[in-house]
C-alpha atoms as a PDB file:
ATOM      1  CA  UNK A   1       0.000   0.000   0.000  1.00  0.00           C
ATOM      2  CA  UNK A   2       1.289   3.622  -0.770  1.00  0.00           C
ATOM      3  CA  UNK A   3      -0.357   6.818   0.541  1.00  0.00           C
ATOM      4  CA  UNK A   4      -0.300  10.317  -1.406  1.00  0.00           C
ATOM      5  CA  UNK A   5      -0.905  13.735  -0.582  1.00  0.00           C
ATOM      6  CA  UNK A   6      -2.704  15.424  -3.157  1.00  0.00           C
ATOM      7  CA  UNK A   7      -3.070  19.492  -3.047  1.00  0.00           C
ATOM      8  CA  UNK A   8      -5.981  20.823  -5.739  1.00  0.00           C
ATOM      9  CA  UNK A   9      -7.639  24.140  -6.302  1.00  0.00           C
ATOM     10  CA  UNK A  10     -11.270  23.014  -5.624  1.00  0.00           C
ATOM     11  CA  UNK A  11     -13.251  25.668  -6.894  1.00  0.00           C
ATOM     12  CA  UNK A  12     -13.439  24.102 -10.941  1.00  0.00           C
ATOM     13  CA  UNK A  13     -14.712  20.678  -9.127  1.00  0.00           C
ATOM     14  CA  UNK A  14     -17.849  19.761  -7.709  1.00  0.00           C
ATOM     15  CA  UNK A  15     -16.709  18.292  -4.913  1.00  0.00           C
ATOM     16  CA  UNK A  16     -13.737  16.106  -4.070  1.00  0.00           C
ATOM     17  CA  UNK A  17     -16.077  12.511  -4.180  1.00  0.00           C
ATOM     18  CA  UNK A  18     -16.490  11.011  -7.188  1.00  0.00           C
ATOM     19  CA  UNK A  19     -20.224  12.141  -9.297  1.00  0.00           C
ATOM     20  CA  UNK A  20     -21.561  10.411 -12.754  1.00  0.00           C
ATOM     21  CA  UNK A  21     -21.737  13.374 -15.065  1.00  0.00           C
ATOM     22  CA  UNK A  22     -19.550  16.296 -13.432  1.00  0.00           C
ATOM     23  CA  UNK A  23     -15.662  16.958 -12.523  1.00  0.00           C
ATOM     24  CA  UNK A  24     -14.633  15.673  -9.346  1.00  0.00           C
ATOM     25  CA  UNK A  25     -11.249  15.143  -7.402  1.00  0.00           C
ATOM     26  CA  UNK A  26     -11.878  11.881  -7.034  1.00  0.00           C
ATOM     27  CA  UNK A  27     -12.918  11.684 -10.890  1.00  0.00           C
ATOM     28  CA  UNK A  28     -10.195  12.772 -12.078  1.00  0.00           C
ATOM     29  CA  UNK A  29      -7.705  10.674  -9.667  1.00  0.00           C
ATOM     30  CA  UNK A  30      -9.116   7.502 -11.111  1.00  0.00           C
ATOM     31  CA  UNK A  31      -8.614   8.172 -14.892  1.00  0.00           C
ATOM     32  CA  UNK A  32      -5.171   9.092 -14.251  1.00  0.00           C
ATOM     33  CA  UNK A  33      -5.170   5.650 -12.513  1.00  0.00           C
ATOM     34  CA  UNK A  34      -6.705   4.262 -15.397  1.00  0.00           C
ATOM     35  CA  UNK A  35      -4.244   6.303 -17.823  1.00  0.00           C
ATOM     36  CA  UNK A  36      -1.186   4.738 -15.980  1.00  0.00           C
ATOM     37  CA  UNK A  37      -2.939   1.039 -16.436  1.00  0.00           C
ATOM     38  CA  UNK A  38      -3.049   0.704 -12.409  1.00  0.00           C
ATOM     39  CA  UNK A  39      -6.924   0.608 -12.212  1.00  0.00           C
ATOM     40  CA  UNK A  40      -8.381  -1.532 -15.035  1.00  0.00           C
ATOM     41  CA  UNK A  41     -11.288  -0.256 -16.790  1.00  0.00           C
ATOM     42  CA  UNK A  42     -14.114  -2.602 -14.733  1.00  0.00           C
ATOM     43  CA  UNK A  43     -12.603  -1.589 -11.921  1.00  0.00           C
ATOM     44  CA  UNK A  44     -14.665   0.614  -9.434  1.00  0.00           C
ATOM     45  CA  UNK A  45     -11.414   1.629  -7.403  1.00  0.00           C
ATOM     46  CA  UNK A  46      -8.261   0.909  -6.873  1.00  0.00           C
ATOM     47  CA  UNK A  47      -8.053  -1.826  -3.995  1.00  0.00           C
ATOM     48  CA  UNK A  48      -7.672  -0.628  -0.899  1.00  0.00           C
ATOM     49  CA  UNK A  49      -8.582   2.316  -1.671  1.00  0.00           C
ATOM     50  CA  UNK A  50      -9.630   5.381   1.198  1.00  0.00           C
ATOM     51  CA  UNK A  51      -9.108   8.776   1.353  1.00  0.00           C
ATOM     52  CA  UNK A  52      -8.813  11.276   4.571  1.00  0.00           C
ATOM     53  CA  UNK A  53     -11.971  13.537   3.308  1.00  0.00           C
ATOM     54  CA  UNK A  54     -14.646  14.147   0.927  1.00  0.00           C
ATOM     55  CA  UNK A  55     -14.400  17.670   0.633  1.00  0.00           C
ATOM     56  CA  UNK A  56     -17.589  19.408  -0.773  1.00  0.00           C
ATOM     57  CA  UNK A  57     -17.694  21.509  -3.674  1.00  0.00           C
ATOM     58  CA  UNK A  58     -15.451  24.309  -4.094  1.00  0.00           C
ATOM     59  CA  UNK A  59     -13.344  23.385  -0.945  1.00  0.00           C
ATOM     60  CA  UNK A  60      -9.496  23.277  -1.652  1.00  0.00           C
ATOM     61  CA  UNK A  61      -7.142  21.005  -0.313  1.00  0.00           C
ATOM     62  CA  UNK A  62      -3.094  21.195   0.368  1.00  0.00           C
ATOM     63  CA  UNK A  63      -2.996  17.674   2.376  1.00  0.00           C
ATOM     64  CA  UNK A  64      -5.784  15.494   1.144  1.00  0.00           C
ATOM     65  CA  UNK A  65      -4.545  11.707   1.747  1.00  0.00           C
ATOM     66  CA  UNK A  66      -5.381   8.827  -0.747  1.00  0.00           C
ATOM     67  CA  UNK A  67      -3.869   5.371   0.212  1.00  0.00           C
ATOM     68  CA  UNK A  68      -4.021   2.237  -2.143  1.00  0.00           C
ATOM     69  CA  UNK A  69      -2.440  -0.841  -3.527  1.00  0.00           C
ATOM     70  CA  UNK A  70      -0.163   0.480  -6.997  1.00  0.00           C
ATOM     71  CA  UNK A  71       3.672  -0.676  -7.968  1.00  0.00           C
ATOM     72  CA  UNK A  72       6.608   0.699  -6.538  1.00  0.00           C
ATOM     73  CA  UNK A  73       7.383   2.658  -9.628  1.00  0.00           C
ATOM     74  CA  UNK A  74       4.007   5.031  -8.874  1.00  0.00           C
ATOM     75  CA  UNK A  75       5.202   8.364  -7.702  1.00  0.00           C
ATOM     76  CA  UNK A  76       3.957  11.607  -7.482  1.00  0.00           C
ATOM     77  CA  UNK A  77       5.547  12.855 -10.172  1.00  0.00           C
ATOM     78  CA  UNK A  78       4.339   9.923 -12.333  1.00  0.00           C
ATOM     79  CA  UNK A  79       0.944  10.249 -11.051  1.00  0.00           C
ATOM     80  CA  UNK A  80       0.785  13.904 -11.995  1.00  0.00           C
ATOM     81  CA  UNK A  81       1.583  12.835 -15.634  1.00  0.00           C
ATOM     82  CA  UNK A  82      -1.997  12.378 -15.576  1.00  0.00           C
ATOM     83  CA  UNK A  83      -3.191  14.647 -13.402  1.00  0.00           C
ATOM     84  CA  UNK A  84      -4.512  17.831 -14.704  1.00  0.00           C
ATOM     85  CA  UNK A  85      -3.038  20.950 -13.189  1.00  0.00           C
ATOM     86  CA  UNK A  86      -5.399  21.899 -10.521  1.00  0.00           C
ATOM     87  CA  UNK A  87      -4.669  18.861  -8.752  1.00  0.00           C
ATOM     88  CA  UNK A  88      -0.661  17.921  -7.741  1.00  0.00           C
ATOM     89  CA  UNK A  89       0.179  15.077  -5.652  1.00  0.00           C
ATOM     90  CA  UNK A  90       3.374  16.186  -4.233  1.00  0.00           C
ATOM     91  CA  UNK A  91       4.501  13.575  -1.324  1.00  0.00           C
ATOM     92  CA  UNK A  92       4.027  10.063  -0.305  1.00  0.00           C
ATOM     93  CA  UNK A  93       4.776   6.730   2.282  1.00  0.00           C
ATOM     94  CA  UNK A  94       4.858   3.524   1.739  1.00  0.00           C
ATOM     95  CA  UNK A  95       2.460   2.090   4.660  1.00  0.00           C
ATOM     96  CA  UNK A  96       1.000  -0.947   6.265  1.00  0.00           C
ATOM     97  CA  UNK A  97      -1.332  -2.664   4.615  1.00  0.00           C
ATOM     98  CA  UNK A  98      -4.521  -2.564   6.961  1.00  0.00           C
ATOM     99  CA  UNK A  99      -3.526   1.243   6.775  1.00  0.00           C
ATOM    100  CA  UNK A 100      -6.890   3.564   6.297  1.00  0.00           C
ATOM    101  CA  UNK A 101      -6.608   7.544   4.822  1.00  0.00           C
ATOM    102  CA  UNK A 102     -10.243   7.939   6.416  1.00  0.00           C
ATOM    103  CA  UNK A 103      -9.780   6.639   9.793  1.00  0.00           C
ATOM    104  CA  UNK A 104      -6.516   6.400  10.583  1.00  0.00           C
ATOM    105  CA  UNK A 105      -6.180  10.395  11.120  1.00  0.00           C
ATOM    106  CA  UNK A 106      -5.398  11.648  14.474  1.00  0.00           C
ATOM    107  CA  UNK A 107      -5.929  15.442  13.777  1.00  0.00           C
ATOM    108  CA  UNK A 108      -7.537  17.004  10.502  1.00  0.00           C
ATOM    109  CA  UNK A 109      -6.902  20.893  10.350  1.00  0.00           C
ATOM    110  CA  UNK A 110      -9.168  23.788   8.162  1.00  0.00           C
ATOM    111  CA  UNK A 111      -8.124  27.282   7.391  1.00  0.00           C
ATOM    112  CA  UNK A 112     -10.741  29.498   6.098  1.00  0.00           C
ATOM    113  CA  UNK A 113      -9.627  32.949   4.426  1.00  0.00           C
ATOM    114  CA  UNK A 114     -12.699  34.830   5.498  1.00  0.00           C
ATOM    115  CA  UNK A 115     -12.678  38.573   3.298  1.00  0.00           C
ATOM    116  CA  UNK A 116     -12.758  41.019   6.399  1.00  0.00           C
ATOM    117  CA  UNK A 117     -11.325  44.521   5.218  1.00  0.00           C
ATOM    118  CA  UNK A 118     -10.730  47.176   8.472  1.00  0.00           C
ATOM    119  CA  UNK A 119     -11.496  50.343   6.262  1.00  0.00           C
ATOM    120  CA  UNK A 120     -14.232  50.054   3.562  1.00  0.00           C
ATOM    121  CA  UNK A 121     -14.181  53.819   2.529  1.00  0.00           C
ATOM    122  CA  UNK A 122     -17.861  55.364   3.282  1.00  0.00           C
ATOM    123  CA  UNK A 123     -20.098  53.016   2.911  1.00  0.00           C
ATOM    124  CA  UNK A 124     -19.395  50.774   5.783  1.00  0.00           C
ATOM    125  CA  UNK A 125     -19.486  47.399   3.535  1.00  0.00           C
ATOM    126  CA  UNK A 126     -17.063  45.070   2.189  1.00  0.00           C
ATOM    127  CA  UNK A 127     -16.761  44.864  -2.136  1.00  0.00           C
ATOM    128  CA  UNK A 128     -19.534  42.589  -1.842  1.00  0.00           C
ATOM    129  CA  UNK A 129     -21.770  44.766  -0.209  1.00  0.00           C
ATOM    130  CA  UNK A 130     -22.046  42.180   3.324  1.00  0.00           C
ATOM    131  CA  UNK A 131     -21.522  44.494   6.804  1.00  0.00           C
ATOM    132  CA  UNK A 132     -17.856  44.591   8.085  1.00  0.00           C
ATOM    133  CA  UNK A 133     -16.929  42.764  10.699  1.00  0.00           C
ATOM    134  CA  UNK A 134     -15.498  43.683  14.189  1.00  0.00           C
ATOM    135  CA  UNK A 135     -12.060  41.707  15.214  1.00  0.00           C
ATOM    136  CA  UNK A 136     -12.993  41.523  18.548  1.00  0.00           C
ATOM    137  CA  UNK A 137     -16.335  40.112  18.275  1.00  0.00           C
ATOM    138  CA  UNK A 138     -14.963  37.520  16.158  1.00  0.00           C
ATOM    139  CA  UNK A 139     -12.411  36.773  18.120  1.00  0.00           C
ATOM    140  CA  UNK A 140     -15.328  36.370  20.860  1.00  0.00           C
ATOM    141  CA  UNK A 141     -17.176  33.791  18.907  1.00  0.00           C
ATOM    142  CA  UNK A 142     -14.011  32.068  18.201  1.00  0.00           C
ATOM    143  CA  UNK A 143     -12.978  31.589  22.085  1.00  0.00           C
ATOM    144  CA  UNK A 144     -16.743  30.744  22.824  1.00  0.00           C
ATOM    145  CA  UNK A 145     -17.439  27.733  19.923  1.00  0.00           C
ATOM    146  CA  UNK A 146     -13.476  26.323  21.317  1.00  0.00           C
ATOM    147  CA  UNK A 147     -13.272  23.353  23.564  1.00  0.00           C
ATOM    148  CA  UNK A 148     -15.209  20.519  23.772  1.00  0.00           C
ATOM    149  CA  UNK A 149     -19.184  21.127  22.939  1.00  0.00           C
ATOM    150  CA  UNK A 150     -21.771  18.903  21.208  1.00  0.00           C
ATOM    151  CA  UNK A 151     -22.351  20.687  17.579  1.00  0.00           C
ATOM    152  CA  UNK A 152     -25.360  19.303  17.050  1.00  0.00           C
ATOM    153  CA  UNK A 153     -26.657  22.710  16.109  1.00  0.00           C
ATOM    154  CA  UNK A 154     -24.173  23.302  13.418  1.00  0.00           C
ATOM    155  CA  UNK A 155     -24.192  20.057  10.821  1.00  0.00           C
ATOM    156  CA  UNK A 156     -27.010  18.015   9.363  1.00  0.00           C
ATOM    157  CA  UNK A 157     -25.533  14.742  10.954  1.00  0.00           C
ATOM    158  CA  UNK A 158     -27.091  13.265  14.309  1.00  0.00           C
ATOM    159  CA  UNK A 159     -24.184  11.223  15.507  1.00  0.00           C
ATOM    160  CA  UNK A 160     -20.401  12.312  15.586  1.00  0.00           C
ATOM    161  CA  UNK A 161     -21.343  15.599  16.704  1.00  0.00           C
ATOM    162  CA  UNK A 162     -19.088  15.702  19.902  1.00  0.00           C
ATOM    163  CA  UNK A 163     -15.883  17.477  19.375  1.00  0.00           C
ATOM    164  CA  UNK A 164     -13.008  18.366  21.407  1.00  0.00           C
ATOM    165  CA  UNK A 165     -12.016  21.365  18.800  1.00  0.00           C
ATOM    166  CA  UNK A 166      -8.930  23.599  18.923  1.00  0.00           C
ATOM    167  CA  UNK A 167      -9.611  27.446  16.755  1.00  0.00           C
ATOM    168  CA  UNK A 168      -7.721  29.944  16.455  1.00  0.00           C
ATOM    169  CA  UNK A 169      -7.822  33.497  14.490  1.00  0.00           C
ATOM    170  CA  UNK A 170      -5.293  35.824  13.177  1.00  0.00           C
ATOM    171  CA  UNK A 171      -5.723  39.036  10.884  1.00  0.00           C
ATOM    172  CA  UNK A 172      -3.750  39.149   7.620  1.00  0.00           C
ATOM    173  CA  UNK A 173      -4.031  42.345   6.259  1.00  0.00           C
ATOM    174  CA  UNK A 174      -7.691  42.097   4.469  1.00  0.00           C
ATOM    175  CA  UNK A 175      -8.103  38.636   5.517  1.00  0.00           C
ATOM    176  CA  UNK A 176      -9.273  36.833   9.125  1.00  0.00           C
ATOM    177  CA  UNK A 177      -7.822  33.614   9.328  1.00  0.00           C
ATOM    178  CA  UNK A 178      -9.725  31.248  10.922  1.00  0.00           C
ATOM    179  CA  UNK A 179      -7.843  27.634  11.616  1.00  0.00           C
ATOM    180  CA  UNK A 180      -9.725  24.978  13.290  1.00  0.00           C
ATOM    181  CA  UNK A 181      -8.503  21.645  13.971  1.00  0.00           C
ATOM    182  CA  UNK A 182     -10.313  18.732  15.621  1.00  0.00           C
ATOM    183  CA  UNK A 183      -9.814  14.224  15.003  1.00  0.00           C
ATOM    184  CA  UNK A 184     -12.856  14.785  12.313  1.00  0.00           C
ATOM    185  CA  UNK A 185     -15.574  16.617  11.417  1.00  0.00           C
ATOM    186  CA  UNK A 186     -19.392  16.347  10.587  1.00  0.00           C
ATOM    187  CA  UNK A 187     -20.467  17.101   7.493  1.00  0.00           C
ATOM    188  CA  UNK A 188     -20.856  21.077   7.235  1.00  0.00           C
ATOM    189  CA  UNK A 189     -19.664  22.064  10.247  1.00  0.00           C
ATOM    190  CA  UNK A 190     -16.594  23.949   9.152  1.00  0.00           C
ATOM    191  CA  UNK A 191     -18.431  26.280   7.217  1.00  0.00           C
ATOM    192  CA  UNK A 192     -20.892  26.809   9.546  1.00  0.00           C
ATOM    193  CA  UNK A 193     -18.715  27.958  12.499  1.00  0.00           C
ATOM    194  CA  UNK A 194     -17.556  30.646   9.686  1.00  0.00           C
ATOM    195  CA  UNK A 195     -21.204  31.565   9.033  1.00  0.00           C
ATOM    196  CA  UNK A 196     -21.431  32.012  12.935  1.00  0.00           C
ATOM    197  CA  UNK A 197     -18.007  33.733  13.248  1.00  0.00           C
ATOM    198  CA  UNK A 198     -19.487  36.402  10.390  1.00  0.00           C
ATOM    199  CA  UNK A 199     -22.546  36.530  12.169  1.00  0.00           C
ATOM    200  CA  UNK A 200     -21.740  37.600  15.820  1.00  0.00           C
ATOM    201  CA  UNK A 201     -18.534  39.577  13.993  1.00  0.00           C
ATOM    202  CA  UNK A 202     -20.694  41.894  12.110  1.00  0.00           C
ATOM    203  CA  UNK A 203     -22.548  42.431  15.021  1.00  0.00           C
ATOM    204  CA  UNK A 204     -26.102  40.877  13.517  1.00  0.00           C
ATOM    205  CA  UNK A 205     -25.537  38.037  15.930  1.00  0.00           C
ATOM    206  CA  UNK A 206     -24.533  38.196  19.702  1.00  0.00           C
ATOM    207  CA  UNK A 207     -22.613  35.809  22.084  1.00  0.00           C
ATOM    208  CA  UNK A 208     -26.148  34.461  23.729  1.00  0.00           C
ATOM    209  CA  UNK A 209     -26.985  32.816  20.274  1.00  0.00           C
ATOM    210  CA  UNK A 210     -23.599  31.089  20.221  1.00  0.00           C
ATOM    211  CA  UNK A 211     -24.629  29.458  24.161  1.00  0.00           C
ATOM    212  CA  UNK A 212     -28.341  28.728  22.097  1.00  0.00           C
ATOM    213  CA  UNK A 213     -26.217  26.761  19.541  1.00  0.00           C
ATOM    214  CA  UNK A 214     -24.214  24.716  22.288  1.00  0.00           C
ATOM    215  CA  UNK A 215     -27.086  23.803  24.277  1.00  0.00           C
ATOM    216  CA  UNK A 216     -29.194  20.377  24.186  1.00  0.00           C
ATOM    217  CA  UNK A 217     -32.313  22.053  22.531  1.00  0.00           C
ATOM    218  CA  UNK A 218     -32.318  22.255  18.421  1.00  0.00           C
ATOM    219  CA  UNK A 219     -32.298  26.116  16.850  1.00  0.00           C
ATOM    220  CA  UNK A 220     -34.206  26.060  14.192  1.00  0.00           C
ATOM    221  CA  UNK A 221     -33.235  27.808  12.107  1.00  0.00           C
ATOM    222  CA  UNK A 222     -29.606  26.210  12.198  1.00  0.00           C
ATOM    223  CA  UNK A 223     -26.326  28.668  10.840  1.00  0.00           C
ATOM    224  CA  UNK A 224     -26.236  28.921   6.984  1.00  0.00           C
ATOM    225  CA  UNK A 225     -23.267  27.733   5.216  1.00  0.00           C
ATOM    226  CA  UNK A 226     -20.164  30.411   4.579  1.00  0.00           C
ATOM    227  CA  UNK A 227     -18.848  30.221   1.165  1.00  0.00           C
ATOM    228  CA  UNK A 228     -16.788  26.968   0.137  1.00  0.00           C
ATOM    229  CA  UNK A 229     -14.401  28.854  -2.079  1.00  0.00           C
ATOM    230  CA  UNK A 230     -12.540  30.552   0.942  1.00  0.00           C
ATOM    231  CA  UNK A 231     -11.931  26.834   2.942  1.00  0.00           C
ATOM    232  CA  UNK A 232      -8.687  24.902   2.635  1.00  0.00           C
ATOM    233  CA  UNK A 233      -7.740  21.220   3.749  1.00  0.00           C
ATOM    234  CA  UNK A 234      -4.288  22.017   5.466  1.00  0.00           C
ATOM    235  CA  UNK A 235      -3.270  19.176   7.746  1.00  0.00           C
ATOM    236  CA  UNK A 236      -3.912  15.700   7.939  1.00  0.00           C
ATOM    237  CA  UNK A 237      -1.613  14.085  10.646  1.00  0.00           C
ATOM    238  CA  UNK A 238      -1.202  10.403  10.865  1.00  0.00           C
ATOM    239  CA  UNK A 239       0.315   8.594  13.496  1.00  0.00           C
ATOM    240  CA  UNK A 240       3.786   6.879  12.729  1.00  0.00           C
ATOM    241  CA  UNK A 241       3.573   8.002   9.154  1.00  0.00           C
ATOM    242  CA  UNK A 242       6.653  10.240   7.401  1.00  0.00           C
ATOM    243  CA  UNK A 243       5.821  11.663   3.652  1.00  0.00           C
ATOM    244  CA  UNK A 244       8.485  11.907   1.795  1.00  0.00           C
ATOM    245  CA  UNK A 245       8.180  15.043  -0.655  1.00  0.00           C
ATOM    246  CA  UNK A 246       8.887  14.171  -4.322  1.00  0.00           C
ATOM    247  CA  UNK A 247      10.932  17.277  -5.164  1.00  0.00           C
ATOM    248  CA  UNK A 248      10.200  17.815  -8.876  1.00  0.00           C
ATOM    249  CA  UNK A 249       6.435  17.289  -7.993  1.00  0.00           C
ATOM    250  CA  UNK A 250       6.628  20.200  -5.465  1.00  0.00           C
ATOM    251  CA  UNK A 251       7.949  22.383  -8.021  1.00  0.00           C
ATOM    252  CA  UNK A 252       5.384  21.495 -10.687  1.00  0.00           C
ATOM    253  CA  UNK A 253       2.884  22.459  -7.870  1.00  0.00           C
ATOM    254  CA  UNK A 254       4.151  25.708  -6.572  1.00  0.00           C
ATOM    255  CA  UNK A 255       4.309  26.895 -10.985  1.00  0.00           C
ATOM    256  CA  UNK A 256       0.551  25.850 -11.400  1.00  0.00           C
ATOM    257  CA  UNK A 257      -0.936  27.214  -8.530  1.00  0.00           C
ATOM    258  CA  UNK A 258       1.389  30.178  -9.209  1.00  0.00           C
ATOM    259  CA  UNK A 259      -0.509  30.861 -12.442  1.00  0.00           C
ATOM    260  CA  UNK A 260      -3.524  29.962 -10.826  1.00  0.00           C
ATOM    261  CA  UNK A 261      -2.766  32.529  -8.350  1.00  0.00           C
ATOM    262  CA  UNK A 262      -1.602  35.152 -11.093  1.00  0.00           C
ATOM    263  CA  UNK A 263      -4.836  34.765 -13.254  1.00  0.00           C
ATOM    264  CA  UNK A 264      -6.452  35.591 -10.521  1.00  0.00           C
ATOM    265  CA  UNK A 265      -5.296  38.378  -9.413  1.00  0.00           C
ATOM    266  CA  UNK A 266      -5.700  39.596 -12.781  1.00  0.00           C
ATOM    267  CA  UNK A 267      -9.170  38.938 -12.715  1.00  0.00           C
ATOM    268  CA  UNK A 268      -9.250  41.032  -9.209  1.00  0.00           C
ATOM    269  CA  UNK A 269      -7.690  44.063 -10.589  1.00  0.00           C
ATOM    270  CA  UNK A 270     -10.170  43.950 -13.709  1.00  0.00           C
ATOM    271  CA  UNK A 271     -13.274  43.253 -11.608  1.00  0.00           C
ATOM    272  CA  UNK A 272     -12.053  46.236  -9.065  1.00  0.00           C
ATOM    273  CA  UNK A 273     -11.627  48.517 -11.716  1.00  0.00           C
ATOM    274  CA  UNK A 274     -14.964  47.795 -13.270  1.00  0.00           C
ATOM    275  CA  UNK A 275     -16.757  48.407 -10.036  1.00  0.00           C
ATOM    276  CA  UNK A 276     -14.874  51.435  -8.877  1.00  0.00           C
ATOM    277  CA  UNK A 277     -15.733  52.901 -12.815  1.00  0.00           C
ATOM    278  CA  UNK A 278     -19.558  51.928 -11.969  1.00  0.00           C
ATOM    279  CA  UNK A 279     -19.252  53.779  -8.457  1.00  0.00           C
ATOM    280  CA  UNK A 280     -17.731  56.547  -9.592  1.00  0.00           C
ATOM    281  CA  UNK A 281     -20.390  56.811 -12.473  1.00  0.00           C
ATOM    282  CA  UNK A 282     -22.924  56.551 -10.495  1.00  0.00           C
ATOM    283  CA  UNK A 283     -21.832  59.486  -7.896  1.00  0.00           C
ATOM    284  CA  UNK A 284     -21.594  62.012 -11.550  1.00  0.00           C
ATOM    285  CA  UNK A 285     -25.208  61.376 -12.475  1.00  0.00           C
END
């Protein structure tokens, strides 16, 4: 059994689990399995086959873990022969063979990039037009959703919901960053601790409503979902496990998400120039 750690820009995929009909991680993994002749064409999946997560759509990765049964000549480099470019395995182990990507995991860790400008000129809103939000009063809802709690409140899921979760938040010039890290997560909750984080930040929420969501009583309605472009995979720890990065395979990743990165910041400046022309138009009239 080898292990990989795959990195991908989720936002062109519809998930990372593998759909009929639409562009998936997962999708694309197996016919660059299939490419290389490791998984034959009747083949479901490769055997032994697991991965750490099943991201949802538009969620981005940097340590997403496959693990199956493929000849010693499979590295990441050869694997991302096949690979298109928004998805780069860059390291791997060889490991045991009852080894599992989806259980074995002893701490899975999330960063979200949540868009949080201090000074928004007159109008008191971000680009998007969404109320700014206070770092303090995030950093409030933060210290109160940390610990162990029942999250019940916060995913779709009625078991697993008991957490002991770690969460910290930092500002980065126009950016909070949220980490949280926990042994695993249900389904959603990630991205609703954001939408809770935005909520009591911005002041349209307060603290009382976070103590409403930790309680034994259901709140109906529950926390929307924050946006799944903004939410990255970034650790996946594994006990007694060393990846070994494959150095040309790095390199390939850091060029295409470097022109990933450059288009879009293009596509910022454009966008920003369009609706500071509109604004500006719109004050002469």
């Amino acid at each position: 059994m080898r292990a990989f750690r795959l990195a991908y820009d989720g936002r062109p995929f519809y998930g990372f689990q593998r759909q009929p009909s639409v562009p998936t991680v997962e999708g694309a993994l197996f016919d660059a399995l299939r490419e290389l002749s490791i998984l034959p064409p009747e083949a479901d999946k490769p055997t032994g086959y697991a991965a750490a997560g099943r991201t949802d759509a538009g969620v981005s990765a940097v340590a997403q873990t496959v693990a199956f049964e493929c000849p010693a000549w499979l590295s990441p480099r050869a694997l991302n022969s096949e690979l298109p470019a928004t998805i780069r395995a860059w390291a791997s182990a060889d490991v045991a063979d009852d080894f599992h990507a989806t259980h074995d995991p002893v701490r899975r860790e999330y960063v979200y990039h949540l868009y949080a400008p201090q000074e928004v000129g007159d109008t008191g809103r971000t680009l998007d037009g969404r109320s700014t939000i206070d770092d303090d009063r995030a950093a409030e809802a933060v210290d109160a959703l940390n610990g162990h709690h029942d999250f019940h409140n916060l995913t779709p899921d009625d078991t697993g919901t008991d957490r002991d979760l770690t969460a910290t938040l930092d500002r980065d010039g126009d950016v909070l960053v949220v980490t949280i890290a926990a042994g695993g997560f249900p389904r959603h909750f990630v991205r609703r601790f954001i939408a809770v984080v935005q909520a009591v930040g911005s002041g349209s929420k307060s603290l009382a409503w976070i103590e409403q969501l930790l309680g034994d009583d259901p709140v109906d309605p529950r926390p929307q979902t924050a946006s799944p472009e903004p939410l990255v995979l970034s650790a996946v720890e594994y006990p007694g496990i060393d990846f070994e990065c494959d150095p040309h395979a790095t390199a390939s990743g850091v060029a295409a998400f470097g022109e990933r990165a450059l288009d879009a910041f293009v596509g910022h400046r454009v966008s920003t120039t369009l609706a500071d022309h509109l604004d500006d138009a719109e004050d002469k009239l």
